[in-house]
PDB file of N, CA and C in Angstrom:
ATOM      1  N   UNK A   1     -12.968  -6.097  25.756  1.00  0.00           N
ATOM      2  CA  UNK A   1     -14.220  -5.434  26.055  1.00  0.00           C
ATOM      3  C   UNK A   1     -14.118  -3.973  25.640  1.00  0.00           C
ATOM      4  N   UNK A   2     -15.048  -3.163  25.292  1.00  0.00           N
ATOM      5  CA  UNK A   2     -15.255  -2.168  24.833  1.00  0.00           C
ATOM      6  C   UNK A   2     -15.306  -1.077  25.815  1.00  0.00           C
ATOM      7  N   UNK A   3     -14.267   0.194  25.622  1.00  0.00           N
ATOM      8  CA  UNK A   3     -14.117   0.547  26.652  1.00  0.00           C
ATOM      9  C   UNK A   3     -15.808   1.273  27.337  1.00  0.00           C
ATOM     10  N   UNK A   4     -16.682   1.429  26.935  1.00  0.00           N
ATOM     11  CA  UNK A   4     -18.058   2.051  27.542  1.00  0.00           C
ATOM     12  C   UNK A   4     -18.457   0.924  27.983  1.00  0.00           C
ATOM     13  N   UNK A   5     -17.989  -0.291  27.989  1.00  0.00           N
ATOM     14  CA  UNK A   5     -18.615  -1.131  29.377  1.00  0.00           C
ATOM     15  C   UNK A   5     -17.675  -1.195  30.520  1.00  0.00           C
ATOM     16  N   UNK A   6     -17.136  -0.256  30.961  1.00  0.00           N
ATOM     17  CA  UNK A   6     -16.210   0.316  32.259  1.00  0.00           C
ATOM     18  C   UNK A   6     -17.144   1.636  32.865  1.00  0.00           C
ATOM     19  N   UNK A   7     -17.477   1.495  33.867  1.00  0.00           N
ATOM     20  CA  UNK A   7     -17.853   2.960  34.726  1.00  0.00           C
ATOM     21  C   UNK A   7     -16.100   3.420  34.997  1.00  0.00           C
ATOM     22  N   UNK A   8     -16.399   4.785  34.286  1.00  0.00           N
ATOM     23  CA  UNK A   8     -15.422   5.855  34.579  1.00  0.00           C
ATOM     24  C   UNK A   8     -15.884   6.873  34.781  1.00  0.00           C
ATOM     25  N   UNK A   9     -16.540   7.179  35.767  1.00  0.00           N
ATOM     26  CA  UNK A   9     -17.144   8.611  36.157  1.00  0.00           C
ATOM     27  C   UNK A   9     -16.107   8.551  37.475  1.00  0.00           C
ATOM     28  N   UNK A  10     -15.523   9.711  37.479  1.00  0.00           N
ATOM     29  CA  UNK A  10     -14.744  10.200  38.114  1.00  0.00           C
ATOM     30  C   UNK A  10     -12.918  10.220  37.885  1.00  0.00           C
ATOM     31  N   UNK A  11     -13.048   9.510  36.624  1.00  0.00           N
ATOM     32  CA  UNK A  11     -11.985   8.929  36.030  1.00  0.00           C
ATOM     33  C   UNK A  11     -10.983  10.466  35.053  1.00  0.00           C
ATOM     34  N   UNK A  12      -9.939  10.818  35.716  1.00  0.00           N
ATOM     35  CA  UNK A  12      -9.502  11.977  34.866  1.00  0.00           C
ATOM     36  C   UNK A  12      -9.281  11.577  33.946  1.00  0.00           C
ATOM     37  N   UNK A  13      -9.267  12.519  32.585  1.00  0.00           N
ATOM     38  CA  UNK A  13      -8.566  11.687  31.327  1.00  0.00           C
ATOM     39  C   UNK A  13      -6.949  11.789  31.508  1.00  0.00           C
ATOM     40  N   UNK A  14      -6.163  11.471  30.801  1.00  0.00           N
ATOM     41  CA  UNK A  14      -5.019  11.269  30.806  1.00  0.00           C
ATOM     42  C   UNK A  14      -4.598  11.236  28.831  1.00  0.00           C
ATOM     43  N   UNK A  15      -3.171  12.309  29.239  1.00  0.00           N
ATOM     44  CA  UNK A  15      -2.624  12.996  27.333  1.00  0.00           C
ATOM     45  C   UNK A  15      -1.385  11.850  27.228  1.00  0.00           C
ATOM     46  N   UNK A  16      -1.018  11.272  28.625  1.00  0.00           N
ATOM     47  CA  UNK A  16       0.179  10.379  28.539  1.00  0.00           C
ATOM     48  C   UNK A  16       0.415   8.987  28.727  1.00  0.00           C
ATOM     49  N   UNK A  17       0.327   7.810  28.493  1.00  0.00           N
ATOM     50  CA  UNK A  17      -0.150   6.715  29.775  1.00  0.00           C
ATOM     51  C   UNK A  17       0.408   6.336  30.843  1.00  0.00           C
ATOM     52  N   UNK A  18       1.897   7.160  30.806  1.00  0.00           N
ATOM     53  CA  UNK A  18       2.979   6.830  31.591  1.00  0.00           C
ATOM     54  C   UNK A  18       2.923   7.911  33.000  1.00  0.00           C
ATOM     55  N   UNK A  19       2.380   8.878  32.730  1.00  0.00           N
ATOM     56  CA  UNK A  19       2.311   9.603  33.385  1.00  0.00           C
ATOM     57  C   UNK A  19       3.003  11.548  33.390  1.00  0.00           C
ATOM     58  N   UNK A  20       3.529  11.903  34.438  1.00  0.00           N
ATOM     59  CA  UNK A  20       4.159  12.947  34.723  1.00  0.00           C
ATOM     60  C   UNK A  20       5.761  12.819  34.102  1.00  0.00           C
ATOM     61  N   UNK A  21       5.921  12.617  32.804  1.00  0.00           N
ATOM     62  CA  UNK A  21       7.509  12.667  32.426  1.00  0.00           C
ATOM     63  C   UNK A  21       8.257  13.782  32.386  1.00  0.00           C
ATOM     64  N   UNK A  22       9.276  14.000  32.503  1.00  0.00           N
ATOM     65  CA  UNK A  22      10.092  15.477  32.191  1.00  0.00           C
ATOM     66  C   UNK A  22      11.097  15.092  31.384  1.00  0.00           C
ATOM     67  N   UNK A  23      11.628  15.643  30.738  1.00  0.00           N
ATOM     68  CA  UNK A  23      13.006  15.289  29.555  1.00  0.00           C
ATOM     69  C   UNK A  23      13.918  14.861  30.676  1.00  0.00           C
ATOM     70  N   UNK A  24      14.355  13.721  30.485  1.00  0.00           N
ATOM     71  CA  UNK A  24      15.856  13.041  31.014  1.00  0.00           C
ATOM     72  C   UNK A  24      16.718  12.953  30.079  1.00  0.00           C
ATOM     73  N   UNK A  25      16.867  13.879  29.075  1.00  0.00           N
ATOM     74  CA  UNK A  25      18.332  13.942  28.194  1.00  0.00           C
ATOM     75  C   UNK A  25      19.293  15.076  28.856  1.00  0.00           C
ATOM     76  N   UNK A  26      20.343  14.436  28.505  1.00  0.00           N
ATOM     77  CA  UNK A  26      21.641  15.276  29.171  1.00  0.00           C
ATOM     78  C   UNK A  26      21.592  16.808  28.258  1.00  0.00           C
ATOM     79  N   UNK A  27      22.251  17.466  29.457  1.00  0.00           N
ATOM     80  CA  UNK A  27      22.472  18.804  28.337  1.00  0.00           C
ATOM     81  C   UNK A  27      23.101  18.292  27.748  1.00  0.00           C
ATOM     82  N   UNK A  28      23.598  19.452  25.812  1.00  0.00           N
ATOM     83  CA  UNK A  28      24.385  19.262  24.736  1.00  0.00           C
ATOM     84  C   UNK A  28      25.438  20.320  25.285  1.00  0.00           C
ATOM     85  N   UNK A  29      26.771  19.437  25.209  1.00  0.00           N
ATOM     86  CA  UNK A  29      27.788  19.692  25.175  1.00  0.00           C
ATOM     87  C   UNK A  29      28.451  19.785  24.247  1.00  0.00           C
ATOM     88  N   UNK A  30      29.580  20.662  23.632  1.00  0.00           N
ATOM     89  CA  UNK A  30      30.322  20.613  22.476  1.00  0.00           C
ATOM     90  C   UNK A  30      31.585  19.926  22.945  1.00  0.00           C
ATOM     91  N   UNK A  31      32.131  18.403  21.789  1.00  0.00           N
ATOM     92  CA  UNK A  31      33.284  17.953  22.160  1.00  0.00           C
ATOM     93  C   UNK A  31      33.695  17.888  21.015  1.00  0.00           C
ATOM     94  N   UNK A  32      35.106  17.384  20.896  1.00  0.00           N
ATOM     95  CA  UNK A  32      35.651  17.338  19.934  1.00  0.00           C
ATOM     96  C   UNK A  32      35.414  15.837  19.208  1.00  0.00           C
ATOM     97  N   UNK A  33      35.953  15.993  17.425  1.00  0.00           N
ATOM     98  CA  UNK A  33      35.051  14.548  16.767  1.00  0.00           C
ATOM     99  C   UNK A  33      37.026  14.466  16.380  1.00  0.00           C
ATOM    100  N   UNK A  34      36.296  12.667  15.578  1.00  0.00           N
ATOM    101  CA  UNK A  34      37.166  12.322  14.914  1.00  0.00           C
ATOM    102  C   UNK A  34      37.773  13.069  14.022  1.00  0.00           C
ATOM    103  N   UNK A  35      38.991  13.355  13.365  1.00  0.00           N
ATOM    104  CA  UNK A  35      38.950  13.385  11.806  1.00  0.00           C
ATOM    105  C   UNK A  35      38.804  12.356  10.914  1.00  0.00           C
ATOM    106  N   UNK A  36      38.558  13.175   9.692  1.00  0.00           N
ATOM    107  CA  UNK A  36      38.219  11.851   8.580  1.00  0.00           C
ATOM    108  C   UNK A  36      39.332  11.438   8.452  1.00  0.00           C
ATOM    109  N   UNK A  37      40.845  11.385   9.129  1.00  0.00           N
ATOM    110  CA  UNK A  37      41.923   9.926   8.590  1.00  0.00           C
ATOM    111  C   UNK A  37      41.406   8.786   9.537  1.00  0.00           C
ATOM    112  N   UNK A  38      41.472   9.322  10.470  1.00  0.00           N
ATOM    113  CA  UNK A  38      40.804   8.161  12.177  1.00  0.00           C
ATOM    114  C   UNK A  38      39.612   7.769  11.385  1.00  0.00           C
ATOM    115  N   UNK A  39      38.268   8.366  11.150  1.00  0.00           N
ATOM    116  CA  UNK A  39      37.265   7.258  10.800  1.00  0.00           C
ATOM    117  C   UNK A  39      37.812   6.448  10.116  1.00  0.00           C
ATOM    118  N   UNK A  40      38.464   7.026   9.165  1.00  0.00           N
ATOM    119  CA  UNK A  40      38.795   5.605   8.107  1.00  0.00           C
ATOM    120  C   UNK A  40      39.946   5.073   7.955  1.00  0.00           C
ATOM    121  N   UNK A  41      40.285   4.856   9.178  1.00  0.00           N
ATOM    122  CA  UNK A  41      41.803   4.449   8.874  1.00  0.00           C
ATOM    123  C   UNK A  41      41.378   2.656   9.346  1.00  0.00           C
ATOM    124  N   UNK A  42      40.442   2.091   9.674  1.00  0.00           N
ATOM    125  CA  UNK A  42      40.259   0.462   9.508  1.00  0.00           C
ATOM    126  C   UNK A  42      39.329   0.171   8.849  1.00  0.00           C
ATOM    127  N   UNK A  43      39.128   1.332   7.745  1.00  0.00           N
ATOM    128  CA  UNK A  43      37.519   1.099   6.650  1.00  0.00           C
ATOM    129  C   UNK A  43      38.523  -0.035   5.739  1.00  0.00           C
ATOM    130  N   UNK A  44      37.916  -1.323   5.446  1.00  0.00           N
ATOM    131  CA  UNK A  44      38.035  -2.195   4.621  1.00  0.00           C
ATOM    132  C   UNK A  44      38.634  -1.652   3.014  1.00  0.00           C
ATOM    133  N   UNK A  45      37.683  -0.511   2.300  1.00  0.00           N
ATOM    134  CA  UNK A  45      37.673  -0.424   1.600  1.00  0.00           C
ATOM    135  C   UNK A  45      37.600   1.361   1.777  1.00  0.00           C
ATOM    136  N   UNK A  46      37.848   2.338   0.677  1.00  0.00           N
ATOM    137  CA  UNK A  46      37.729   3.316   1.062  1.00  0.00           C
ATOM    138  C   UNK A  46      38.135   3.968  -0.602  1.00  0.00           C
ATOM    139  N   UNK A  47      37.305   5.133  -0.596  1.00  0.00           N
ATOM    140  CA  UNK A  47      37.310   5.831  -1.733  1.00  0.00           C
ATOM    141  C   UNK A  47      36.826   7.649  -1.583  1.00  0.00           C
ATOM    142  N   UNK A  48      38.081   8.254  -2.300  1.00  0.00           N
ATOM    143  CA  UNK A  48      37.899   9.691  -2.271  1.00  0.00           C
ATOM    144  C   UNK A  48      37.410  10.297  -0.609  1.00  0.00           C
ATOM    145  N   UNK A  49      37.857   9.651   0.070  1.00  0.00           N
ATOM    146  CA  UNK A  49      37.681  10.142   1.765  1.00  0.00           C
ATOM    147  C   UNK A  49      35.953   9.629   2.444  1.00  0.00           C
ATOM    148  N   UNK A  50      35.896   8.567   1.345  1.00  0.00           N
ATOM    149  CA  UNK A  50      34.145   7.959   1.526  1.00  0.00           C
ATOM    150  C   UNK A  50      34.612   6.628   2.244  1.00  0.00           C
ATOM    151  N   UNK A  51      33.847   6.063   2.783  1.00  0.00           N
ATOM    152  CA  UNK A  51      33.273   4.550   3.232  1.00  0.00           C
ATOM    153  C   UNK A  51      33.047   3.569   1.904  1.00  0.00           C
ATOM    154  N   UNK A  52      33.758   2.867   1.082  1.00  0.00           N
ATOM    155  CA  UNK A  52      33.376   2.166  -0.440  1.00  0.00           C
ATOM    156  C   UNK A  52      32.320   0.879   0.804  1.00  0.00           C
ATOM    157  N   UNK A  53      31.450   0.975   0.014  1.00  0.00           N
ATOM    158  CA  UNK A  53      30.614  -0.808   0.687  1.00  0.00           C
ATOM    159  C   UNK A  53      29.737  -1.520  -0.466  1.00  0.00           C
ATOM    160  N   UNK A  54      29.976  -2.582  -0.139  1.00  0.00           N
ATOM    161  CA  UNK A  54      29.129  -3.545  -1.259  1.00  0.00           C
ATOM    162  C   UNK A  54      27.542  -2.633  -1.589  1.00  0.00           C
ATOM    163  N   UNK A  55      27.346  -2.984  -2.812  1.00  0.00           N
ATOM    164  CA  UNK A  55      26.141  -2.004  -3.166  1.00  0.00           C
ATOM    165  C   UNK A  55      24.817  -3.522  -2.642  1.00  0.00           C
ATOM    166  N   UNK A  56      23.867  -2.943  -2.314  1.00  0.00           N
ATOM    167  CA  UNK A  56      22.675  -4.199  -1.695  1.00  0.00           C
ATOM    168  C   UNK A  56      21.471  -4.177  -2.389  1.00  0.00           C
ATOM    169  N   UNK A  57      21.782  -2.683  -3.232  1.00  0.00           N
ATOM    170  CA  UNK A  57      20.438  -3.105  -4.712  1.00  0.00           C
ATOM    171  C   UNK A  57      20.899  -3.180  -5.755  1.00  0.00           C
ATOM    172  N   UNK A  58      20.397  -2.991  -7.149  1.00  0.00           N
ATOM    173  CA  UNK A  58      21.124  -3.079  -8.052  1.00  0.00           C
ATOM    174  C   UNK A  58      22.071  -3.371  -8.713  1.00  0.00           C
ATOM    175  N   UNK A  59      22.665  -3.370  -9.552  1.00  0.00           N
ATOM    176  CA  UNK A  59      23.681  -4.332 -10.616  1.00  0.00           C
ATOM    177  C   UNK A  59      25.050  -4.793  -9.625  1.00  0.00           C
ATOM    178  N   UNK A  60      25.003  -4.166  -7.883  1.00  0.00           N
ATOM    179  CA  UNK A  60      25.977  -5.048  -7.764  1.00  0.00           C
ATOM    180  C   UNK A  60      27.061  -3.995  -7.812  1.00  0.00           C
ATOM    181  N   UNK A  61      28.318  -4.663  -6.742  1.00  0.00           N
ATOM    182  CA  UNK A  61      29.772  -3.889  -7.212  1.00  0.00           C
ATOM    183  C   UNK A  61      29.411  -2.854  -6.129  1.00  0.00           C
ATOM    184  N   UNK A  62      30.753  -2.356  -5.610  1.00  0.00           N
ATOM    185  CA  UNK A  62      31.070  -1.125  -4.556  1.00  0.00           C
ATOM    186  C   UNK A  62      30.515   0.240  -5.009  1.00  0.00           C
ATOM    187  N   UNK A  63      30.168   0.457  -4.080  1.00  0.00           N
ATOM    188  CA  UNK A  63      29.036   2.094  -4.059  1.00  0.00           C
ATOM    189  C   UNK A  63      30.301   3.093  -2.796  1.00  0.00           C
TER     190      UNK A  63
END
C-alpha cells in the first residue's frame, strides 16, 4: 500500500529507522603487526616478498 493511505499526522519523521545509534567501535589502538617473513612463511607459493596466486582472468599462470 502506498504510503499516503496511512494517517500520519502526528507522526515524527525519522533520518534513521533504527533509531538513536551512537558509534560502538572500539577506540584505535596501536599494536604491533606481523613481519613480512611470518606472513609468508606458509604462503604456498611466494615471489620477491609477494603472495604468487593463480591468476583468475586472463592467459592464466601465477600473478
Amino acid at each position: 500500500a502506498p504510503i499516503t493511505e496511512f494517517d500520519l499526522d502526528g507522526v515524527e519523521p525519522t533520518f534513521h529507522p533504527i533509531g538513536d545509534l551512537s558509534n560502538v567501535l572500539r577506540e584505535d589502538k596501536i599494536r604491533g603487526s606481523f613481519t613480512q617473513e611470518v606472513a609468508l612463511e606458509n604462503a604456498p607459493k611466494q615471489e620477491d616478498g609477494s603472495f604468487l596466486i593463480p591468476s583468475i582472468l586472463g592467459e592464466g599462470g601465477d600473478r
